[in-house]
Protein backbone atom coordinates (compact mmCIF):
# COMPACT_ATOMS: atom_id res chain seq x y z
CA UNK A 1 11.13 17.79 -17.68
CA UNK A 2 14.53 15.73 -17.28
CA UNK A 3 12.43 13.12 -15.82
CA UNK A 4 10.48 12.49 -18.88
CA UNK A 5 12.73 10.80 -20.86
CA UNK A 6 13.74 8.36 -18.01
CA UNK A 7 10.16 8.04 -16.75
CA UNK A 8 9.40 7.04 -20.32
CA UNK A 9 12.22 4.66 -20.74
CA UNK A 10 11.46 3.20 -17.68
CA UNK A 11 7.84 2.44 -18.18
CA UNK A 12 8.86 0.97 -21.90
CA UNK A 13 11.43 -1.04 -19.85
CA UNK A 14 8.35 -2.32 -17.26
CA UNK A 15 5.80 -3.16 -20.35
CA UNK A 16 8.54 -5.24 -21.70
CA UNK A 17 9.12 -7.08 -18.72
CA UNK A 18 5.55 -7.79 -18.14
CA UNK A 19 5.25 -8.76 -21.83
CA UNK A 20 8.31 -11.22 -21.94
CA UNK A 21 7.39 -12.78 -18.85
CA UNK A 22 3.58 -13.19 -19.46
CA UNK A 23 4.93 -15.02 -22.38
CA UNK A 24 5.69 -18.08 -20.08
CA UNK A 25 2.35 -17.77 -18.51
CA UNK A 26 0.18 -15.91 -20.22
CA UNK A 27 -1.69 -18.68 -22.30
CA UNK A 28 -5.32 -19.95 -21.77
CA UNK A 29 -3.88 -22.91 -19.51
CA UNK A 30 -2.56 -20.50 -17.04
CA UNK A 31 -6.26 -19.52 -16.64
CA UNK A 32 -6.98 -23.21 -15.05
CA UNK A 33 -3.59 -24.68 -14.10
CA UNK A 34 -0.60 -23.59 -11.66
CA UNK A 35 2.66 -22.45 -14.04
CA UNK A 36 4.09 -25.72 -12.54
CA UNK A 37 1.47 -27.90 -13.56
CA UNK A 38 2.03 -26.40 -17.30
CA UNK A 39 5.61 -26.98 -16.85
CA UNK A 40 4.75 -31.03 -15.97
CA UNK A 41 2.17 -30.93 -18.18
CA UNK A 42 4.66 -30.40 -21.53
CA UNK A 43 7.88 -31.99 -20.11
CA UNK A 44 5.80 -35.52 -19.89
CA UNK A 45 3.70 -34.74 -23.09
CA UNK A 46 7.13 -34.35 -24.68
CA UNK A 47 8.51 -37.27 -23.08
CA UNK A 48 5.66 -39.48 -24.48
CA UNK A 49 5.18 -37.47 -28.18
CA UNK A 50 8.61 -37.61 -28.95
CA UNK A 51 8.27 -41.30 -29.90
CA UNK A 52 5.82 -40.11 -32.55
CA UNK A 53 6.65 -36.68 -33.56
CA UNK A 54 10.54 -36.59 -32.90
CA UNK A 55 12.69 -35.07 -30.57
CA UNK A 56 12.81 -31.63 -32.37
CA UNK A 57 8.92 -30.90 -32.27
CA UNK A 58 8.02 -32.77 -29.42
CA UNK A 59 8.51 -29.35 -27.21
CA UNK A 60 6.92 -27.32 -30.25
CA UNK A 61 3.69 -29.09 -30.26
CA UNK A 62 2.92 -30.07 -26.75
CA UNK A 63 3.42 -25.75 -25.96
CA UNK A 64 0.54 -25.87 -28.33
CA UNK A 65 -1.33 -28.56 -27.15
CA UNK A 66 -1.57 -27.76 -23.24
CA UNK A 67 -3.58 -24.71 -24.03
CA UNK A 68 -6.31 -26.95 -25.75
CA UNK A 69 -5.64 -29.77 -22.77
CA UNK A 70 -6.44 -27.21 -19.91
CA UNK A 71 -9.30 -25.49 -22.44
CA UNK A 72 -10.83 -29.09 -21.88
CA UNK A 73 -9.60 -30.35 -18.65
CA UNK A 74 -9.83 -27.23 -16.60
CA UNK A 75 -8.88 -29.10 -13.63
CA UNK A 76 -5.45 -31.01 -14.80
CA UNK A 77 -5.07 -34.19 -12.30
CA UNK A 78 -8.49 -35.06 -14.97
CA UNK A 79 -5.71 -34.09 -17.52
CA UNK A 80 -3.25 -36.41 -15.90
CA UNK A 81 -5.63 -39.21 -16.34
CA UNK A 82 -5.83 -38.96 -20.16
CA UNK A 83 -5.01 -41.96 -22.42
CA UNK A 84 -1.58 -41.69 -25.09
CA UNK A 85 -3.96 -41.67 -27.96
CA UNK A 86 -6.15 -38.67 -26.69
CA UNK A 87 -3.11 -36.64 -25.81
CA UNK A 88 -1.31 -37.62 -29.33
CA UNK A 89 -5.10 -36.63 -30.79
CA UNK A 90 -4.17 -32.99 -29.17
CA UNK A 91 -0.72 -33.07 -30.29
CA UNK A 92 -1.54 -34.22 -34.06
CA UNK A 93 -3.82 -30.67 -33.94
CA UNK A 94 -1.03 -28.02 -33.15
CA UNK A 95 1.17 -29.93 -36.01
């Protein structure tokens, strides 16, 4: 019975873990793109929306948008292909 309490703290500890970190890649474009193509995905979305949106929601909005991106371009060098205007069209939709 001493085990209980640390058993139970240590399962809350795992579920936490798993939570936090599925938080990076637990999103519908992790279901068709590698974490680092997510990653290079947002950092040039950003790059490019920033011009429009501003610095400050640049990141904000292209998080949103690569979800919708990969829900459409399940395989992303099609998604690396896309025009400025259709990737500002997914940005504009997270705003």
């Amino acid at each position: 019975m001493k085990r209980l309490p640390f058993l139970l703290t240590a399962s809350v500890l795992s579920i936490l873990l798993i939570v936090i970190s599925c938080k990076t890649v637990g999103r519908i474009a992790a279901k068709y793109w590698l974490n680092r193509e997510i990653k290079e995905f947002v950092s040039g979305c950003e790059d490019k929306a920033r011009l429009v949106v501003g610095k400050d929601n640049a990141h904000k909005y292209c998080d949103c948008a690569v979800d919708a991106v990969a829900e459409q371009y399940h395989n992303y060098q099609d998604a690396k292909k896309m025009s400025l205007v259709e990737l500002l069209d997914f940005v504009n939709r997270c705003k």
